[in-house]
Protein backbone atom coordinates (compact mmCIF):
# COMPACT_ATOMS: atom_id res chain seq x y z
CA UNK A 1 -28.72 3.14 18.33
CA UNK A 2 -26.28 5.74 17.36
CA UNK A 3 -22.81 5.11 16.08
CA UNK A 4 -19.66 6.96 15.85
CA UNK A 5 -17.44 6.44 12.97
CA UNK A 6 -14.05 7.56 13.60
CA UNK A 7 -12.07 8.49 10.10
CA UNK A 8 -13.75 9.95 6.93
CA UNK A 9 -11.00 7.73 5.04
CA UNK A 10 -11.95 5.23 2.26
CA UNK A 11 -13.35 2.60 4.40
CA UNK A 12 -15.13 5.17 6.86
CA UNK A 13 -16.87 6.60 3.97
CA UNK A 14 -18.16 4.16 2.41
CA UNK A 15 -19.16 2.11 5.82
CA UNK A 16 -21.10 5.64 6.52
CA UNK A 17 -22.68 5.45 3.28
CA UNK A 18 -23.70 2.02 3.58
CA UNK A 19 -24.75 1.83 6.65
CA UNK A 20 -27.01 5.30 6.07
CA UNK A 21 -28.32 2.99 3.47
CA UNK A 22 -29.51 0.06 5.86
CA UNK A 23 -31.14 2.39 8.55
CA UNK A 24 -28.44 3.00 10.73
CA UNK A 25 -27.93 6.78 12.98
CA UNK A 26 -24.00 7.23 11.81
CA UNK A 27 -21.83 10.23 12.37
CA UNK A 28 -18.62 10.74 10.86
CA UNK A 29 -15.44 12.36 12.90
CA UNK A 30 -12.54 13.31 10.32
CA UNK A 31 -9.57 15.66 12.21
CA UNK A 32 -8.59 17.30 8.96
CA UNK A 33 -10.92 19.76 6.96
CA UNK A 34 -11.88 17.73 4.54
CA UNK A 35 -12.50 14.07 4.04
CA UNK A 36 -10.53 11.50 1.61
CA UNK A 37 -7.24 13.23 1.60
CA UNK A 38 -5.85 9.79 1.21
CA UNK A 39 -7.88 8.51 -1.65
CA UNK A 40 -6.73 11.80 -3.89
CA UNK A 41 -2.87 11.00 -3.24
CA UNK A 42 -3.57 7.35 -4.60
CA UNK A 43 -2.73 6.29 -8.17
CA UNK A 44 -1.26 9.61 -8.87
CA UNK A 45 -4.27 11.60 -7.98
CA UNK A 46 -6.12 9.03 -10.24
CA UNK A 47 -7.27 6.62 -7.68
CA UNK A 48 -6.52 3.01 -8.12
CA UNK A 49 -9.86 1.72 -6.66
CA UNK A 50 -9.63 -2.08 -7.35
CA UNK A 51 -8.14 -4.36 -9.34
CA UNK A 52 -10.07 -7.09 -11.99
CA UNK A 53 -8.17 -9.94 -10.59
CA UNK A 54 -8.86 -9.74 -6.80
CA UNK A 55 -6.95 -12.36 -5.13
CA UNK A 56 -6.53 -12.95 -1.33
CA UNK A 57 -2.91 -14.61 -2.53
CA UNK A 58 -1.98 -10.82 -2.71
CA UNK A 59 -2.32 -10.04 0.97
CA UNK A 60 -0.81 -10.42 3.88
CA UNK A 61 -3.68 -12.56 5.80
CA UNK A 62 -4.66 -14.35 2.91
CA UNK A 63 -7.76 -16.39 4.60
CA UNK A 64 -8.28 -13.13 6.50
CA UNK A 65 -8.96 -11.12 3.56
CA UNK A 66 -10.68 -14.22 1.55
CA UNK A 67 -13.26 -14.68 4.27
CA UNK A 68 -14.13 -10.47 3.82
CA UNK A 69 -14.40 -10.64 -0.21
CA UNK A 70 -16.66 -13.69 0.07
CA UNK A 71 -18.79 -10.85 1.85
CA UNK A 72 -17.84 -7.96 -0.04
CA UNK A 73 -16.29 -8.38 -3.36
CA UNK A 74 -15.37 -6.81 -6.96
CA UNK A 75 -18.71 -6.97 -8.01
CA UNK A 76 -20.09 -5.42 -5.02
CA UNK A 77 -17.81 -2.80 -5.50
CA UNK A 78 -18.40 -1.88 -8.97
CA UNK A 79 -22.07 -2.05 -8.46
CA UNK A 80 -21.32 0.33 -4.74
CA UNK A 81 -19.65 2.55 -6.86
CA UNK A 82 -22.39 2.59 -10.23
CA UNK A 83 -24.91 3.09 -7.50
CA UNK A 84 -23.52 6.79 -6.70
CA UNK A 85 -22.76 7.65 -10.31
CA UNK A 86 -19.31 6.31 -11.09
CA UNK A 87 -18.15 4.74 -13.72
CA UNK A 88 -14.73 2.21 -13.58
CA UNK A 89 -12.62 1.53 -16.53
CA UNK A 90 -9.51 -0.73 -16.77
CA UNK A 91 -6.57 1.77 -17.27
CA UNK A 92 -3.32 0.91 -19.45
CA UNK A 93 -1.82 -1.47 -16.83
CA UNK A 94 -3.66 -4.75 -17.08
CA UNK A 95 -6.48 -5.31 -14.75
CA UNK A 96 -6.27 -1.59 -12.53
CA UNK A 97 -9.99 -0.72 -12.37
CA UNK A 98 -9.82 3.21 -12.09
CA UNK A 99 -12.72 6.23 -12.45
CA UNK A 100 -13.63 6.95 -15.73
CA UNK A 101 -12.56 10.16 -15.55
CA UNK A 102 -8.95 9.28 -13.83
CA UNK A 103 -9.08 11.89 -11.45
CA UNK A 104 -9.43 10.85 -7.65
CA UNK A 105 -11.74 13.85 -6.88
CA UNK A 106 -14.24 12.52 -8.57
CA UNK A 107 -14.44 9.78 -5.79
CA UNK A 108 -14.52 11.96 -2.94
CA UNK A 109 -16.89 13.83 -4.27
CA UNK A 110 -19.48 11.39 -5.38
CA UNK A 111 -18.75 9.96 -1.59
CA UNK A 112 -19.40 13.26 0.06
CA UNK A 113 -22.49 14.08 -2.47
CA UNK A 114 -23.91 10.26 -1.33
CA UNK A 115 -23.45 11.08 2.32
CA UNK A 116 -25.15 14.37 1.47
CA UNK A 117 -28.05 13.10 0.21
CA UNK A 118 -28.84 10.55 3.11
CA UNK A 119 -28.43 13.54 5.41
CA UNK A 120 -25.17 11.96 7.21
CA UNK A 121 -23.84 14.11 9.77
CA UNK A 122 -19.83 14.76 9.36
CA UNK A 123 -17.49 16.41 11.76
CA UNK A 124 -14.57 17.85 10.58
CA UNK A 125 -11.53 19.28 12.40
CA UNK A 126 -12.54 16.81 15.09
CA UNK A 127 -10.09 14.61 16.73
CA UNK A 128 -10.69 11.99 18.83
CA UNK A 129 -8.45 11.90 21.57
CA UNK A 130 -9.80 8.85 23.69
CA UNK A 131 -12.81 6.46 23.91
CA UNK A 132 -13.60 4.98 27.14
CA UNK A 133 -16.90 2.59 27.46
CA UNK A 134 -19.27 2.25 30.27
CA UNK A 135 -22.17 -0.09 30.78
CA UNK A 136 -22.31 -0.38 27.07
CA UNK A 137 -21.80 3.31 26.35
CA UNK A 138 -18.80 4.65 24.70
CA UNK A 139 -17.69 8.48 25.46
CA UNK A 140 -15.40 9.79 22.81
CA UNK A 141 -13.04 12.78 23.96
CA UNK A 142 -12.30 15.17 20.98
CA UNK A 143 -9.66 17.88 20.67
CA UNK A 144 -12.50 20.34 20.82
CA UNK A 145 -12.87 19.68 24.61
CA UNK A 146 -16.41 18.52 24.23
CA UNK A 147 -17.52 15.34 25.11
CA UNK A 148 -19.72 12.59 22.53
CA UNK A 149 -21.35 9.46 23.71
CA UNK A 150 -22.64 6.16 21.29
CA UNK A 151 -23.18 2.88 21.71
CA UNK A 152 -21.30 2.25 18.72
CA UNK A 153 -17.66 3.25 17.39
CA UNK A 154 -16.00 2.53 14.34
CA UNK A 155 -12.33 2.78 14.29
CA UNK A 156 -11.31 3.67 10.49
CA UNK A 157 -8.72 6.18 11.34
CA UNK A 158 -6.18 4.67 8.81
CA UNK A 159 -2.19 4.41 9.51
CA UNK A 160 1.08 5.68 9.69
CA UNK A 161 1.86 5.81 5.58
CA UNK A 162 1.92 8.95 3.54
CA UNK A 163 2.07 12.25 5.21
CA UNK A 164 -1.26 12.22 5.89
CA UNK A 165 -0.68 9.40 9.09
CA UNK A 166 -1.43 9.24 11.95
CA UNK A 167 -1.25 7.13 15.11
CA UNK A 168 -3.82 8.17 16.92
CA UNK A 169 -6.07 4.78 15.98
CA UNK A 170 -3.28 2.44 17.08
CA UNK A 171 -3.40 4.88 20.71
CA UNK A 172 -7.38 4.17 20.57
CA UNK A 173 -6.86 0.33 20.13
CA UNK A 174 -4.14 -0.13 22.71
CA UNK A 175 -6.35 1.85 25.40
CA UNK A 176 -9.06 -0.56 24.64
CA UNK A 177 -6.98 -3.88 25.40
CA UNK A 178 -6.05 -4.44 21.42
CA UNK A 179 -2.86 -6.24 20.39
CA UNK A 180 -0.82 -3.42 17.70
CA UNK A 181 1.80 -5.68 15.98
CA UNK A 182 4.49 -2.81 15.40
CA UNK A 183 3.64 -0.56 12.11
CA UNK A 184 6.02 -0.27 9.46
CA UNK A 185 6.40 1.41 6.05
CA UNK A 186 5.50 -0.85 3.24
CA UNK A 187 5.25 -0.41 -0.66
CA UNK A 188 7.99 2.07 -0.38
CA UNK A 189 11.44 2.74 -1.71
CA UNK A 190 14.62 1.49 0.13
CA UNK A 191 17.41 3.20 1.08
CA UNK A 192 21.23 2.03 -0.13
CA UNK A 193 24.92 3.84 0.33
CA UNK A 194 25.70 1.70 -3.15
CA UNK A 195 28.10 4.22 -5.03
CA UNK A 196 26.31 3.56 -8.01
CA UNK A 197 22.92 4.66 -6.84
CA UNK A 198 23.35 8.76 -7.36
CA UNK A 199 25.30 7.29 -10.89
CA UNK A 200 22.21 5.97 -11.92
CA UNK A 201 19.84 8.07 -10.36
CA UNK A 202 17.09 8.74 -12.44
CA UNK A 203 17.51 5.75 -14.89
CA UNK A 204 13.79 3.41 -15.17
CA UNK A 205 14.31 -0.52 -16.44
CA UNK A 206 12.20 -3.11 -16.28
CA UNK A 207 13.79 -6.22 -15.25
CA UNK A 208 14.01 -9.11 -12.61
CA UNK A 209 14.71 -7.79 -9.08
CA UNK A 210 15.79 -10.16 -5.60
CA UNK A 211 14.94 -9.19 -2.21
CA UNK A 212 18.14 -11.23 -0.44
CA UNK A 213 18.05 -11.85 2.88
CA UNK A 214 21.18 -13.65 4.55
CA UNK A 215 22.67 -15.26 1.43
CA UNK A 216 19.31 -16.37 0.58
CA UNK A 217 16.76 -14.94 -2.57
CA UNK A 218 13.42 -14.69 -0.32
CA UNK A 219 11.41 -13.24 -3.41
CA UNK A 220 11.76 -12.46 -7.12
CA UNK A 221 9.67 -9.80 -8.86
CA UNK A 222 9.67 -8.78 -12.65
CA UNK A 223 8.79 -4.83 -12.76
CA UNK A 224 9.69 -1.50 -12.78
CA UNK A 225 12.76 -0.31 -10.89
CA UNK A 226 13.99 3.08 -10.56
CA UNK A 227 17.09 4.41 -9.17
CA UNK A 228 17.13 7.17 -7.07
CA UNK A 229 20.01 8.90 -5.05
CA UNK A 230 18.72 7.62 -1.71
CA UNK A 231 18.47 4.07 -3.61
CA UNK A 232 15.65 2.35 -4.95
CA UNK A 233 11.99 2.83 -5.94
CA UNK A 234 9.67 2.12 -8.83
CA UNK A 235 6.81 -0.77 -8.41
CA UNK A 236 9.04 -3.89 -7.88
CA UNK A 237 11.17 -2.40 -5.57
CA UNK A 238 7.70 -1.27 -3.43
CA UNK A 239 5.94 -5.15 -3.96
CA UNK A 240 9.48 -6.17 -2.23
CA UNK A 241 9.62 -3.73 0.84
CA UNK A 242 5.94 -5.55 1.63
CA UNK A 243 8.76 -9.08 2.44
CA UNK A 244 11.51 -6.95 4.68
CA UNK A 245 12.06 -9.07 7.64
CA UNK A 246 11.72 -7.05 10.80
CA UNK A 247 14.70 -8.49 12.77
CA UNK A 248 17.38 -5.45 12.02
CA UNK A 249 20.46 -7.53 12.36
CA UNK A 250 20.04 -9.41 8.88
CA UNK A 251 21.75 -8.58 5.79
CA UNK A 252 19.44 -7.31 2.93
CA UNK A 253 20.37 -6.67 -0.49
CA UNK A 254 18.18 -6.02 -3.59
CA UNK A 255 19.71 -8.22 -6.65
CA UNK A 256 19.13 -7.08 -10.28
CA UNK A 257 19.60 -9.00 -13.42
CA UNK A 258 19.41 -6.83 -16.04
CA UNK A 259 19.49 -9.69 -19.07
CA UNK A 260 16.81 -12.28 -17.10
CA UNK A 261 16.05 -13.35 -20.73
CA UNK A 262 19.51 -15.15 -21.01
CA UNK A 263 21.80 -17.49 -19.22
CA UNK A 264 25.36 -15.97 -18.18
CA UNK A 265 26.95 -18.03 -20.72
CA UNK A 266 24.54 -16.65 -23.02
CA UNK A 267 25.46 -12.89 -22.28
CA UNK A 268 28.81 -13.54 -22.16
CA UNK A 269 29.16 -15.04 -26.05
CA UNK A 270 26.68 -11.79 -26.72
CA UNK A 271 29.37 -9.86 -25.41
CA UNK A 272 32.25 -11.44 -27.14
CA UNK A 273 30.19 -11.38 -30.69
CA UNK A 274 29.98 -7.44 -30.33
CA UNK A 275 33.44 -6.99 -29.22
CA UNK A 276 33.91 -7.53 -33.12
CA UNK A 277 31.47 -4.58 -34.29
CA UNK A 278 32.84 -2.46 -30.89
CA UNK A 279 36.70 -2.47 -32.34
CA UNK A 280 39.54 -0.73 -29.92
CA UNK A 281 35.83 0.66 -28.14
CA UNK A 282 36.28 0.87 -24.11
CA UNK A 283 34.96 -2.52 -22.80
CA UNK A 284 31.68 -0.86 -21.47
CA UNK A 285 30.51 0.42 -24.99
CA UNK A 286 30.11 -3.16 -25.70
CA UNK A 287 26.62 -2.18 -24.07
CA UNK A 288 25.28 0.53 -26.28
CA UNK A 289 22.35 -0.78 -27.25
CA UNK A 290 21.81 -2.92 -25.14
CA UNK A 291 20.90 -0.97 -21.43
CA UNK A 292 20.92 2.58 -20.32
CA UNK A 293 24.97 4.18 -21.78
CA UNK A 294 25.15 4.83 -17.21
CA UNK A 295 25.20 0.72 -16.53
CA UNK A 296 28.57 1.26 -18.69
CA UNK A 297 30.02 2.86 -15.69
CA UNK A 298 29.34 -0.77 -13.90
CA UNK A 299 32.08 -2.00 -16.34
CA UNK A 300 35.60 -2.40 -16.08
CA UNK A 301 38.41 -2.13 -18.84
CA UNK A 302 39.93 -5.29 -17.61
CA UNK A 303 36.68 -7.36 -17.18
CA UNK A 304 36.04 -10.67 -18.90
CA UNK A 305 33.48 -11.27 -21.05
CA UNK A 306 32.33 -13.47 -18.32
CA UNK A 307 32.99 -11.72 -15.56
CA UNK A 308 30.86 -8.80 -17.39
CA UNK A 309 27.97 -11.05 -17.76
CA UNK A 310 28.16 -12.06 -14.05
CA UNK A 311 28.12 -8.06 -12.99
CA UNK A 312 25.24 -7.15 -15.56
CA UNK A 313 22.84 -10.65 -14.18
CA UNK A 314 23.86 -9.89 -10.43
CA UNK A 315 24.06 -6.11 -9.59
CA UNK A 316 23.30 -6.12 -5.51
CA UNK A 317 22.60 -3.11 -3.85
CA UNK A 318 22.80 -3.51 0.54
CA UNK A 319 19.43 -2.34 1.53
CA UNK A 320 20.30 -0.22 5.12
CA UNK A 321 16.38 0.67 5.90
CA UNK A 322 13.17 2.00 3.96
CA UNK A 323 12.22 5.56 3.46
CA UNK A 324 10.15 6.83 6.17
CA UNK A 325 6.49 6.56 6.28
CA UNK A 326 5.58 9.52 5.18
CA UNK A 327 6.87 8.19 1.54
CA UNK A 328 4.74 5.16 1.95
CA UNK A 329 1.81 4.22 0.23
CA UNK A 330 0.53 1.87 3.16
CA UNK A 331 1.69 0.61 6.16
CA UNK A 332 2.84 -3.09 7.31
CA UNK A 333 1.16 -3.71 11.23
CA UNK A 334 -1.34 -2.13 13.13
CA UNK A 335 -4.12 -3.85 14.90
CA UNK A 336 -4.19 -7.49 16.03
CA UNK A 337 -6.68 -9.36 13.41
CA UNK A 338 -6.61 -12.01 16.24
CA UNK A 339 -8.32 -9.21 18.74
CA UNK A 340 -11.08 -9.05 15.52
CA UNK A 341 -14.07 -11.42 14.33
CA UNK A 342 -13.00 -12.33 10.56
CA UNK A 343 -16.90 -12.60 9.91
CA UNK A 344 -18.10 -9.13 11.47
CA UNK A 345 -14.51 -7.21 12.12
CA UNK A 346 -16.37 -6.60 15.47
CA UNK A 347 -13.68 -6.35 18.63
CA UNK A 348 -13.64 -9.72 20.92
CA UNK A 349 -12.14 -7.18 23.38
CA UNK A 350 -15.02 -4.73 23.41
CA UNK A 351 -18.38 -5.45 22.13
CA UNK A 352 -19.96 -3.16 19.80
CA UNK A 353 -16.47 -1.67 19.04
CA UNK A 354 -15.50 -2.49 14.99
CA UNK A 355 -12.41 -2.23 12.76
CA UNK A 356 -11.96 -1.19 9.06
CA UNK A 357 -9.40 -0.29 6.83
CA UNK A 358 -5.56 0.07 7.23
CA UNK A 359 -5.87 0.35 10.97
CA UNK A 360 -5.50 -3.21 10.72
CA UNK A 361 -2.73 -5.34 10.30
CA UNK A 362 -3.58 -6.33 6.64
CA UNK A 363 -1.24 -5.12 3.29
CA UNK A 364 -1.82 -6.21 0.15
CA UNK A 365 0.41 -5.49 -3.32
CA UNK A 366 0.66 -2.16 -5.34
CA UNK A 367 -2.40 -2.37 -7.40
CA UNK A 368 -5.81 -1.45 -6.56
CA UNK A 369 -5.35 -4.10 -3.72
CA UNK A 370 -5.45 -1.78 -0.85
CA UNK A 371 -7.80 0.66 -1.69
CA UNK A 372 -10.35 -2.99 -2.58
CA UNK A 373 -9.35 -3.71 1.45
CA UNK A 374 -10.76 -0.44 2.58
CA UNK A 375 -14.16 -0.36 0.21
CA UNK A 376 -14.53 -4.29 1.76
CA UNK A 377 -13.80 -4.03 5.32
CA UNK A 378 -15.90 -0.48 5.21
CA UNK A 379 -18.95 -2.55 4.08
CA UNK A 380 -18.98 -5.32 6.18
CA UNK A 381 -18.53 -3.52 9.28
CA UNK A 382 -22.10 -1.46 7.56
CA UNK A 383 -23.72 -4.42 7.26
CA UNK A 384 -22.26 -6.34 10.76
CA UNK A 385 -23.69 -2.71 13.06
């Protein structure tokens, strides 16, 4: 039996490659020239590929994603990846499993020399436009005009995020009965009209950041946060654009507390103790020191020690939208998991028809997370064909 795997992505490639492994007749369809385009853009072009403390917690469908690494987890990864000469080391951030050699390329092309070697076929610059399926044969319709038929498919075409998306998966999945619960951009920066934002553009903390949400603090994360003239980015701000709610009409705001290591009454006795070093100083040098000389600007002449401490634990920023997808490093949405089998990612639409990577409506955090979703889903979808 023959099957079509649509996507030379992360999870197509390495369901190809396992699959190869167990017997099976796979081809690969990829519409760009070249395969794992995605995988060099990840972990600035070093490639992110897992994370030493895999936890379902992290994802979006947590028993979803629990069920799949009970199949398919870090050690099966490590050893997938040690099987076709790669070597994973933890990098400087605690617990990011990356290539030895910290360059993404080296992935793709110990994928593509794999493939090679069990004589995979791969066609490139090949879109599929449609799939239709007949008495248990699918025909796939390509941009080339000519005509493929399987009794298997694959759908690992990917999503919407990074400039490299595209919809043509969630098209696929629709035409075949599937539920697409709407795609947005997620780990991404968020857009503000705060005047302060092009003050402090540029300027990196690390500190406690809010996602707020109608009065109400929804989630708290402890990171990086970068400000940016559009508004913010850096890896706290992209774990909280994974918790936007979809309804449009609510009022967001990121919250910032740049002192989380003190109470406000705390701060504000700091504050009055330096006013006797900072004599006849403007009220905002009482911060040298302390935070970046641009959160001075933050300060006013007449402000209260208090009322300083306040501003400095509770700087809000009204989020109006994220940046577009093309800026996102994966997408929130996409197909149904209640149109999938959690043991075999097999369609209960259309028999023989399978799902893997970000195609489907599963996100996890900035980390390795996502890129462990695609090796995991790839595999079992090898070993369910």
């Amino acid at each position: 039996m023959k099957t079509a795997i649509i996507g030379g992505g992360a999870s197509g490639l390495i369901c190809a490659i396992i699959a190869a492994r167990l017997g099976k007749d796979v081809v690969v369809f990829e519409a760009d020239e070249r395969c794992g385009k995605k995988i060099l853009a990840t972990g600035n072009g070093r490639c992110n590929i897992s994370n030493q403390k895999l936890e379902p917690s992290q994802y979006n469908h947590e028993k979803f994603v629990q069920t799949l690494l009970g199949k398919f987890g870090l050690d099966d990864t490590i050893e997938f990846f040690d099987s076709i000469g790669l070597q994973l080391v933890v990098d400087t951030k605690p617990d990011r499993l990356y290539p030895r050699s910290l360059q993404a390329h080296s992935v793709v092309k110990l994928l593509l020399f794999e493939l090679e070697k069990l004589s995979v076929e791969i066609k490139y610059d090949t879109t599929i436009k449609n799939i239709k399926q007949k008495k248990g044969v699918f025909t796939l319709s390509t941009s080339r005009l000519v005509s493929y038929k399987f009794d298997k498919v694959v759908l690992a075409t990917g999503s919407l995020a990074h400039s490299l998306g595209k919809d043509i998966g969630y098209k696929i999945a629709r035409n075949l009965s599937h539920n697409i619960i709407e795609p947005t951009p997620s780990l991404v920066g968020l857009i503000s009209q705060n005047i302060y934002c092009p003050v402090l553009a540029g300027v990196k903390i690390c500190t406690a950041v809010s996602l707020v949400v109608d009065d109400i603090a929804i989630q708290t994360i402890y990171g990086d946060l970068l400000f940016a003239r559009y508004g913010l980015s850096g890896s706290a701000v992209l774990e909280l654009s994974r918790y936007l709610p979809r309804d449009k009409s609510k009022t967001i705001y990121i919250s910032i507390d740049l002192f989380g290591d003190m109470t406000t009454d705390e701060l504000s006795r700091l504050l009055e103790d330096r006013s006797k070093i900072f004599v006849d100083k403007p009220r905002g040098q009482l911060l040298t020191g302390l935070v970046n000389d641009k959160f001075m600007e933050l300060i006013g002449e007449k402000d209260s020690y208090s009322v300083m401490a306040n501003k400095l634990k509770n700087i809000t920023f009204e989020i109006l939208d994220t940046r577009e997808f093309k800026y996102a490093e994966v997408c929130r949405g996409g197909v149904d998991i209640g149109d999938i089998d959690h043991d075999t990612l097999q369609s209960k639409k259309t028999k023989e028809l399978y799902f893997c990577g970000e195609i489907l409506d599963i996100d996890g955090n900035c980390g390795g997370y996502n890129l462990q979703f695609a090796w995991s889903s790839g595999a079992v979808v090898a070993q369910s064909l």
